[in-house]
C-alpha atoms as a PDB file:
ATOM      1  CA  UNK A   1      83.908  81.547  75.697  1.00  0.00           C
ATOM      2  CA  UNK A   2      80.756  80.465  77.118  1.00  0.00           C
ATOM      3  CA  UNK A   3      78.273  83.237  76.968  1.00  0.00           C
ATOM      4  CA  UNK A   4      75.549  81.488  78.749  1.00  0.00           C
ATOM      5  CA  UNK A   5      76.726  82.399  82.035  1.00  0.00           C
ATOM      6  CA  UNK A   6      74.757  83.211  85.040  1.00  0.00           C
ATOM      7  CA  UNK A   7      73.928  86.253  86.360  1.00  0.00           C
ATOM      8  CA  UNK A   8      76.785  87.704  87.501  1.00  0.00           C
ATOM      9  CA  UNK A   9      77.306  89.951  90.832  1.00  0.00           C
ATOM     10  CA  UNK A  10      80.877  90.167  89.979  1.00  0.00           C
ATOM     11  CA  UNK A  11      84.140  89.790  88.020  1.00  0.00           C
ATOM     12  CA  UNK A  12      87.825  90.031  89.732  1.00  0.00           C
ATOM     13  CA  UNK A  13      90.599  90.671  87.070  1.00  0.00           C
ATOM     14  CA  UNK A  14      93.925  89.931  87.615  1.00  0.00           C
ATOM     15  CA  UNK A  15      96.115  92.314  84.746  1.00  0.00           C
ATOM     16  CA  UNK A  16      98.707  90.844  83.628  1.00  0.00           C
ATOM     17  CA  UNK A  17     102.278  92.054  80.961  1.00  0.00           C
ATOM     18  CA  UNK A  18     100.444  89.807  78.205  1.00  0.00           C
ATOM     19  CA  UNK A  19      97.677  87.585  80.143  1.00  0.00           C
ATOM     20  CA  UNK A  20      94.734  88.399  82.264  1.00  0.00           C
ATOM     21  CA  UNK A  21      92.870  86.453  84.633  1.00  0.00           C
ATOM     22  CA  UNK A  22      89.117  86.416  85.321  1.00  0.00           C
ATOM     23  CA  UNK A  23      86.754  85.316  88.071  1.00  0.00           C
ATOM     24  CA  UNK A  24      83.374  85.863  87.797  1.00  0.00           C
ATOM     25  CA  UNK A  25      80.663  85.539  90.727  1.00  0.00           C
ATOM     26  CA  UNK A  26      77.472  84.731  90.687  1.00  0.00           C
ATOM     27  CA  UNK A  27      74.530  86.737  92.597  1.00  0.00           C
ATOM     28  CA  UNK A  28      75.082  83.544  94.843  1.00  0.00           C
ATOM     29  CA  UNK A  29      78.680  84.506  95.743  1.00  0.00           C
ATOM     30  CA  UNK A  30      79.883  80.822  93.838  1.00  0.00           C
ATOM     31  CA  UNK A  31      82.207  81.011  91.539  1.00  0.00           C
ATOM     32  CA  UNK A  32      80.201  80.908  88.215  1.00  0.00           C
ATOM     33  CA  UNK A  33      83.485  80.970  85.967  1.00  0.00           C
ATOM     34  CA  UNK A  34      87.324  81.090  85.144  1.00  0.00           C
ATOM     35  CA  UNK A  35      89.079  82.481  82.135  1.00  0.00           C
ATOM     36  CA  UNK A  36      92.344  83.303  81.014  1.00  0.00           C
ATOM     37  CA  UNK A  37      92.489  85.591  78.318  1.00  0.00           C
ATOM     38  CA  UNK A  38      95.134  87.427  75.921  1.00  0.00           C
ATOM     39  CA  UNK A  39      95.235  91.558  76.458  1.00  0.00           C
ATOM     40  CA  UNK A  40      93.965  92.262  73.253  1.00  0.00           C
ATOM     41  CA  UNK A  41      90.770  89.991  73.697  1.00  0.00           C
ATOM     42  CA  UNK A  42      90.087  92.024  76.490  1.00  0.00           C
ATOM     43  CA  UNK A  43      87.056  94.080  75.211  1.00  0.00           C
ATOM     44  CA  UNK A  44      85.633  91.417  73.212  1.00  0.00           C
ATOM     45  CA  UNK A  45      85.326  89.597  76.064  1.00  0.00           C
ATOM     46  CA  UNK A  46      83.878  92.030  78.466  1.00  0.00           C
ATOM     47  CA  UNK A  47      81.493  92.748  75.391  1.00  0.00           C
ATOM     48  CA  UNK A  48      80.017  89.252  75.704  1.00  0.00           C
ATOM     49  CA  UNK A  49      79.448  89.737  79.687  1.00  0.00           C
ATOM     50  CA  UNK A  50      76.408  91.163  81.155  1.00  0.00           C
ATOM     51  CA  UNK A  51      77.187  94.318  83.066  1.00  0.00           C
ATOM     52  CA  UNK A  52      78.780  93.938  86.358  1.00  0.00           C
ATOM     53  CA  UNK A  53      81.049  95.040  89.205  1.00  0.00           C
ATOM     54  CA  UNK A  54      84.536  94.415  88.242  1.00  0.00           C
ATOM     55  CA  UNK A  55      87.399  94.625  90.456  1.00  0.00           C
ATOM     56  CA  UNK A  56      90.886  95.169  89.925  1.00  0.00           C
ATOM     57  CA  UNK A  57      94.379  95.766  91.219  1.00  0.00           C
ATOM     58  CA  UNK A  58      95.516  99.508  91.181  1.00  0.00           C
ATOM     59  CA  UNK A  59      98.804  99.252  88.704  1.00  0.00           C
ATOM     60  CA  UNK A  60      99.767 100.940  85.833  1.00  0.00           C
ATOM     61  CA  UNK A  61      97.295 100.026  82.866  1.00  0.00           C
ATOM     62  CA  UNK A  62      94.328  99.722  85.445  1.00  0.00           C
ATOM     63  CA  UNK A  63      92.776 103.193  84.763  1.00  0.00           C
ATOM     64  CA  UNK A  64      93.265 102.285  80.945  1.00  0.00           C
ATOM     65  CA  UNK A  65      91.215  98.742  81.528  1.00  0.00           C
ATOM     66  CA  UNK A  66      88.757 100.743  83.761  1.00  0.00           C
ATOM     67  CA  UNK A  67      88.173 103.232  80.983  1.00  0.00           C
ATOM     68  CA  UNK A  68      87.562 100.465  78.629  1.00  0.00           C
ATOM     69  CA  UNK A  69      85.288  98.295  81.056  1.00  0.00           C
ATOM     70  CA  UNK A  70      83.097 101.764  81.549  1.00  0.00           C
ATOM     71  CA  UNK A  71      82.346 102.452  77.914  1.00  0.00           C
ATOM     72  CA  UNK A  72      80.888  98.772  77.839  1.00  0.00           C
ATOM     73  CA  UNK A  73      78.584  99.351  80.792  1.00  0.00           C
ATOM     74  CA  UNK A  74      80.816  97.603  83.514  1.00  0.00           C
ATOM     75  CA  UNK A  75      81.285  98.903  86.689  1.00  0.00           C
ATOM     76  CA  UNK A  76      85.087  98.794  87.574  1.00  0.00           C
ATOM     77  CA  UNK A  77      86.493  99.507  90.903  1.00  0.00           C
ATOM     78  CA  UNK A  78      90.081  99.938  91.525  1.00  0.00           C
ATOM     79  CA  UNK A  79      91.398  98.970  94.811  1.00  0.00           C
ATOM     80  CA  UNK A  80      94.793  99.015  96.754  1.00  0.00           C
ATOM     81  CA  UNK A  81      97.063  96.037  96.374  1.00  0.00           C
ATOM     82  CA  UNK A  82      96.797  95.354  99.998  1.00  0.00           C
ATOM     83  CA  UNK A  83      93.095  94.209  99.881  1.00  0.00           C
ATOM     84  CA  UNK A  84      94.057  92.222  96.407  1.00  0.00           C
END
């Protein structure tokens, strides 16, 4: 993973069975990157991203992956699936 991304206003994950999908924004609202990552690379990944917002679906394992993404200074927000 590239860790020499911009700053970052925000990060949209997508949970997944096995899989999880990331968007990141920039402070400019532009996509800054895309990732696809394995569950268990989860908090090594988040640990190489500077603090953010991160948004995610409300399912099952979303309070578990918001726990996570708190301890490592993120700020996650879980919202309904309609707005997703």
């Amino acid at each position: 993973m590239d860790t020499t991304v911009a700053p970052l206003a925000s990060i949209g994950v997508d949970i997944g069975k096995e899989v999880f999908h990331l968007v990141g924004f920039g402070t400019d609202g532009k996509i800054a990157f895309r990732r696809k990552i394995k569950r268990l690379a989860l908090i090594e990944t988040f640990k190489k991203l500077p603090s953010c917002i991160v948004g995610m679906e409300a399912c099952l394992s979303a309070h578990f992956v918001s726990r996570a993404l708190r301890k490592l200074g993120h700020e996650p927000r879980i919202i309904p699936a309609i707005y997703a």
